[in-house]
PDB file of N, CA and C in Angstrom:
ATOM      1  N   UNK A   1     -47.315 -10.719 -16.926  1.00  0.00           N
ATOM      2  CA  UNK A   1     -46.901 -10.065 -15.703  1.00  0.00           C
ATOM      3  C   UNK A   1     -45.394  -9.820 -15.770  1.00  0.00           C
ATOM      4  N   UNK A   2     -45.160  -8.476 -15.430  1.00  0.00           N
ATOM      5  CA  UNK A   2     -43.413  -8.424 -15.535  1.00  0.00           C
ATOM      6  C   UNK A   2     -42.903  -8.921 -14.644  1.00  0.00           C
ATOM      7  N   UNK A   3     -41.399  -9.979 -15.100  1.00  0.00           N
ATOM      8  CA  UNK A   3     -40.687 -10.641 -13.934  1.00  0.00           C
ATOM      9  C   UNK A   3     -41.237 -11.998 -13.799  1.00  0.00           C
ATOM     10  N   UNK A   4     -42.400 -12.547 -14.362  1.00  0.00           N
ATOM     11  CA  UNK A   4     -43.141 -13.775 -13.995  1.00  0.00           C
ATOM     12  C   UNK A   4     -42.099 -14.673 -15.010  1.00  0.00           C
ATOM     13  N   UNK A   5     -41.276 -14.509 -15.773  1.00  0.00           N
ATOM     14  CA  UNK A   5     -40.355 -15.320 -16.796  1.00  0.00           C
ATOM     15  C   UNK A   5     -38.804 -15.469 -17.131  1.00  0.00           C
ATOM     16  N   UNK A   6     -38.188 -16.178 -17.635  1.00  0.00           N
ATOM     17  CA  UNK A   6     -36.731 -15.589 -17.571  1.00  0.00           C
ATOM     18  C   UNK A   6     -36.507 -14.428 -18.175  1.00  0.00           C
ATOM     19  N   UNK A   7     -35.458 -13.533 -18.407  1.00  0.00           N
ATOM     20  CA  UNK A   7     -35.002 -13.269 -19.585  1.00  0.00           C
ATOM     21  C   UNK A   7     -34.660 -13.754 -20.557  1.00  0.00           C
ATOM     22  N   UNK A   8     -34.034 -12.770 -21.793  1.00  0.00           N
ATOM     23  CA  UNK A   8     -33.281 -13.509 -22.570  1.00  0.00           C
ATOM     24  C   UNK A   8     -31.939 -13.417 -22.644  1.00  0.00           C
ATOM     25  N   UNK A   9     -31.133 -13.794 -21.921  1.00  0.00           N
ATOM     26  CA  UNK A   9     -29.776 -13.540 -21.562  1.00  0.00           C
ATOM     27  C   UNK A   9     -28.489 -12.942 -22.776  1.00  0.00           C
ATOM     28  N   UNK A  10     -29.236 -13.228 -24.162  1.00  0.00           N
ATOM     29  CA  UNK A  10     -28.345 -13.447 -25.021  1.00  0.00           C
ATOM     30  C   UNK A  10     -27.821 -12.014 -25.265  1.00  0.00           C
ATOM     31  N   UNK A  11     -26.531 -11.826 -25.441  1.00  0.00           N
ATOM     32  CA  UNK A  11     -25.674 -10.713 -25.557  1.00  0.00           C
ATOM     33  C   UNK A  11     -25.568  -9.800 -24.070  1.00  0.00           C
ATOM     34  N   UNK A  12     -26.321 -10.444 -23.001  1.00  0.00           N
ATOM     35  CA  UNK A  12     -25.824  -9.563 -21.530  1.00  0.00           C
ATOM     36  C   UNK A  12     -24.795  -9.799 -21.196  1.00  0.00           C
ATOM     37  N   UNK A  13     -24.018 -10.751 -21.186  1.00  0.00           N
ATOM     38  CA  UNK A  13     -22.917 -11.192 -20.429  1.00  0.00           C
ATOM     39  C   UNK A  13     -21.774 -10.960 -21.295  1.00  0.00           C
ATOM     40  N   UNK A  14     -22.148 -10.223 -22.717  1.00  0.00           N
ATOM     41  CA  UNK A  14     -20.811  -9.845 -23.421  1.00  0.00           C
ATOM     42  C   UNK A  14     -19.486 -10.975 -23.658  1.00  0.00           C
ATOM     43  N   UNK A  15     -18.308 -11.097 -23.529  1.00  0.00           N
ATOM     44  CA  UNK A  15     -17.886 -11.695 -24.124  1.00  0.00           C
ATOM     45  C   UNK A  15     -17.426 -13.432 -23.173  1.00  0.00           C
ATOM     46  N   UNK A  16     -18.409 -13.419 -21.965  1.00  0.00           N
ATOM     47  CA  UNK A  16     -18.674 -14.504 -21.084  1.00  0.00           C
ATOM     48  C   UNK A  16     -19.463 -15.768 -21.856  1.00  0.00           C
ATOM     49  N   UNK A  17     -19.708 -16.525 -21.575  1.00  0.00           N
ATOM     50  CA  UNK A  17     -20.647 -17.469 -21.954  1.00  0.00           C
ATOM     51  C   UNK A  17     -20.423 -18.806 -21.429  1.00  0.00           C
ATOM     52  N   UNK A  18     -21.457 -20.171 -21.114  1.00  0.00           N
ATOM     53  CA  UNK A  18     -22.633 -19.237 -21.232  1.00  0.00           C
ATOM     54  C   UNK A  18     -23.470 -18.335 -20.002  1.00  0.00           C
ATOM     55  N   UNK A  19     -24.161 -17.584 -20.794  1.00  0.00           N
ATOM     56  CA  UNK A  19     -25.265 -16.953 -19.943  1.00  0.00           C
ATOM     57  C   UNK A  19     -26.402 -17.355 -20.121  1.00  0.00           C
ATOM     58  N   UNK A  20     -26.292 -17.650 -18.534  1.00  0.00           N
ATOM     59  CA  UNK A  20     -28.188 -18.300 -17.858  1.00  0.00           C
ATOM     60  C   UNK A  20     -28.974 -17.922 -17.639  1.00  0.00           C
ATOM     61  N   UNK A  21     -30.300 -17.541 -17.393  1.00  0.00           N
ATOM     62  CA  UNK A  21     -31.130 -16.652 -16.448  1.00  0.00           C
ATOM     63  C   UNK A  21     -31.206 -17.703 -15.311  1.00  0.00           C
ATOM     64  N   UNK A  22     -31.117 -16.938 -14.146  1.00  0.00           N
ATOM     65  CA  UNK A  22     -31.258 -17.185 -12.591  1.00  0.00           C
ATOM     66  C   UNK A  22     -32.157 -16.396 -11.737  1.00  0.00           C
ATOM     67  N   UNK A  23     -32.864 -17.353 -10.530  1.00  0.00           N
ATOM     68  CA  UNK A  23     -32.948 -15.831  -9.963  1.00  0.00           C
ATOM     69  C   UNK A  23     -32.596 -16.284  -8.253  1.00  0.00           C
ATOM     70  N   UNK A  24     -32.474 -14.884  -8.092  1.00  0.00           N
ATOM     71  CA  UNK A  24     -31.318 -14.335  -6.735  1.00  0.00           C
ATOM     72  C   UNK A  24     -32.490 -13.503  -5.861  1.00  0.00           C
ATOM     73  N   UNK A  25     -31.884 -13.985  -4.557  1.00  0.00           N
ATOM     74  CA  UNK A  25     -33.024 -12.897  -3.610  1.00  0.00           C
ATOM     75  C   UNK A  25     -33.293 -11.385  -4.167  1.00  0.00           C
ATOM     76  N   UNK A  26     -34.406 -10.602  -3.971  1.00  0.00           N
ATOM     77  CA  UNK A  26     -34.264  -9.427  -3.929  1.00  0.00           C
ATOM     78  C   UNK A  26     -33.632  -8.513  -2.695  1.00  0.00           C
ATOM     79  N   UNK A  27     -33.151  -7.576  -2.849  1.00  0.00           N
ATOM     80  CA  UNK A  27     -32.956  -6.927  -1.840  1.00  0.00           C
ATOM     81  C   UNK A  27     -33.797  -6.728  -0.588  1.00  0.00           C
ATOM     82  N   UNK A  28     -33.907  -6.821   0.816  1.00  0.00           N
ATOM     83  CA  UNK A  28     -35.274  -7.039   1.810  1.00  0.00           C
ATOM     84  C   UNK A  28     -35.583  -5.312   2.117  1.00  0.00           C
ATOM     85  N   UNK A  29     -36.917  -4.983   1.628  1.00  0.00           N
ATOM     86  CA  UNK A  29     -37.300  -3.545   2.160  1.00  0.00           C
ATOM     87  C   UNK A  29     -37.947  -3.405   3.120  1.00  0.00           C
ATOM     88  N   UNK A  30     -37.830  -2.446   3.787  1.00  0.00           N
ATOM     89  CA  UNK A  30     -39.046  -2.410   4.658  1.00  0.00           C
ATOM     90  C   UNK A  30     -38.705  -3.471   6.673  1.00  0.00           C
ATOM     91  N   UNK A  31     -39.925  -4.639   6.334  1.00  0.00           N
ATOM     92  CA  UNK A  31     -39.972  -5.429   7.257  1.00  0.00           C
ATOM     93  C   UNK A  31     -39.606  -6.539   7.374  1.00  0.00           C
ATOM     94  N   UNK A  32     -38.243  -6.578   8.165  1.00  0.00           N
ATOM     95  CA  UNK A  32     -37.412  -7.988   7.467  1.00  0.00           C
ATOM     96  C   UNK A  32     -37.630  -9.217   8.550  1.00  0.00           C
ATOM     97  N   UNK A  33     -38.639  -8.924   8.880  1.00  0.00           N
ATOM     98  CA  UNK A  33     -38.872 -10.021  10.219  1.00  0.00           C
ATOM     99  C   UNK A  33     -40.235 -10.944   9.266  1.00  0.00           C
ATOM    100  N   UNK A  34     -41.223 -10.201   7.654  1.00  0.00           N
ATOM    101  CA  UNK A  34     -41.737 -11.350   6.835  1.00  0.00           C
ATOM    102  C   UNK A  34     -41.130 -12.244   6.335  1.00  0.00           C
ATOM    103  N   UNK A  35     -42.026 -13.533   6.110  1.00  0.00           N
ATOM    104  CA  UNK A  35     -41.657 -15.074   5.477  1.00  0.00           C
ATOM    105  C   UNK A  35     -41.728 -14.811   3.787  1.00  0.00           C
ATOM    106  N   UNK A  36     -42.278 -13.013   4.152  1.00  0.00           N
ATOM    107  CA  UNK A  36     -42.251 -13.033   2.090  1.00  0.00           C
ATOM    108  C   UNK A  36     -40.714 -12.336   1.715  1.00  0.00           C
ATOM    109  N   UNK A  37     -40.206 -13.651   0.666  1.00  0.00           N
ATOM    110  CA  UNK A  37     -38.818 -13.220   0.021  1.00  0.00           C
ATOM    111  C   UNK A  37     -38.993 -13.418  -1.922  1.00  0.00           C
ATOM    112  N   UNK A  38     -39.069 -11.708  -1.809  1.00  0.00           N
ATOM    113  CA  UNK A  38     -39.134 -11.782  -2.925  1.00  0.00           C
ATOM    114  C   UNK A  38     -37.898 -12.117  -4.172  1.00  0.00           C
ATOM    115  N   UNK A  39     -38.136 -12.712  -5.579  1.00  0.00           N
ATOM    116  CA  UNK A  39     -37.051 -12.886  -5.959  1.00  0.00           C
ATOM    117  C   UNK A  39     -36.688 -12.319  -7.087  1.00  0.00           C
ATOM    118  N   UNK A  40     -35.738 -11.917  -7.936  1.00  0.00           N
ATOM    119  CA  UNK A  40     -35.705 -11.193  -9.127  1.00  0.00           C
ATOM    120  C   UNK A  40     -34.843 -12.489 -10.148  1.00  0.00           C
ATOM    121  N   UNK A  41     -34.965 -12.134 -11.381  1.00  0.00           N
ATOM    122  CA  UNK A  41     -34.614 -12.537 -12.579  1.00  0.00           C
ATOM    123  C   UNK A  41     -33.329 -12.069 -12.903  1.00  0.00           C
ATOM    124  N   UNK A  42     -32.451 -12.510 -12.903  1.00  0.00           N
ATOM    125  CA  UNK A  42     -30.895 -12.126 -13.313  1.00  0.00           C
ATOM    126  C   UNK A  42     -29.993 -13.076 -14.739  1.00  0.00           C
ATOM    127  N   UNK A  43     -29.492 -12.481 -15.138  1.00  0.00           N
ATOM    128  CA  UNK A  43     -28.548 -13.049 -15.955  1.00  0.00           C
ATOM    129  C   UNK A  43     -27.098 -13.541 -15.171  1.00  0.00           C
ATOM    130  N   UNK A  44     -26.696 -14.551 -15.422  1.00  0.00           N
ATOM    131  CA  UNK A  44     -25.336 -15.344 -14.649  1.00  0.00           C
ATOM    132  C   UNK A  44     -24.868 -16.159 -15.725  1.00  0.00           C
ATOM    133  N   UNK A  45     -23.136 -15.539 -15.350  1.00  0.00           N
ATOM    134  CA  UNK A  45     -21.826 -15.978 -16.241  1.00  0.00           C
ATOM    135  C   UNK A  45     -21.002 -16.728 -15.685  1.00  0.00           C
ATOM    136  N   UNK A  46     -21.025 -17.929 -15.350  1.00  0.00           N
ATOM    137  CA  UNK A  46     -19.622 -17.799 -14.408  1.00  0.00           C
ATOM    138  C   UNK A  46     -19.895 -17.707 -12.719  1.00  0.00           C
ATOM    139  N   UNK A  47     -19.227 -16.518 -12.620  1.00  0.00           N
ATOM    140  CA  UNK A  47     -19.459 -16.180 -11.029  1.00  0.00           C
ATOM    141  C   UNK A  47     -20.491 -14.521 -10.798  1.00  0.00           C
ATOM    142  N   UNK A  48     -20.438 -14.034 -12.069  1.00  0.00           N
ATOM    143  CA  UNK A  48     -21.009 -12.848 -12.193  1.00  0.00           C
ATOM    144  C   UNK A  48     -22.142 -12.826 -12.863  1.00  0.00           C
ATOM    145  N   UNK A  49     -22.797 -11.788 -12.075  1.00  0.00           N
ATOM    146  CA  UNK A  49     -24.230 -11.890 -11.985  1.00  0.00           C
ATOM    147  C   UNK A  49     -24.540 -10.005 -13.299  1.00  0.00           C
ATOM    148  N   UNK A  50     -25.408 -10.291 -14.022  1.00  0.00           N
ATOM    149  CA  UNK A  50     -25.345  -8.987 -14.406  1.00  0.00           C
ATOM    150  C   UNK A  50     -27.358  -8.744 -14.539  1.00  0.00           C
ATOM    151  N   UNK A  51     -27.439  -7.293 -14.537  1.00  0.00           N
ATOM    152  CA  UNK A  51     -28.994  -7.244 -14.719  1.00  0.00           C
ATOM    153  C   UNK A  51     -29.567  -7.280 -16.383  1.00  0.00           C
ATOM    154  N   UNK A  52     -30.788  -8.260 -16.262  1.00  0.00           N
ATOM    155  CA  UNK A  52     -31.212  -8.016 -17.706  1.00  0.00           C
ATOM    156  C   UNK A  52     -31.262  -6.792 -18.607  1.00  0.00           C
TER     157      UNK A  52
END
């Protein structure tokens, strides 16, 4: 299933390290009054967050 795993962070974060996979809320669409919060898979350096 896509998204069901980390990434592989290695070489996203360029000359940062290290890089983690995390994951961070998704953006809320739609109906923001649901208990469903979806979440996405991100790469994180530091303080910066970059997309797989």
């Amino acid at each position: 299933m896509i998204g069901s795993r980390p990434p592989r962070c290695k070489g996203i974060c360029l000359n940062c390290g290290p890089c983690e996979a995390v994951q961070v809320p998704a953006t809320p669409q739609g109906d923001e009054s649901s208990n469903y919060k979806p979440m996405n898979w991100k790469c994180k350096c530091g303080k910066f967050i970059f997309n797989p």
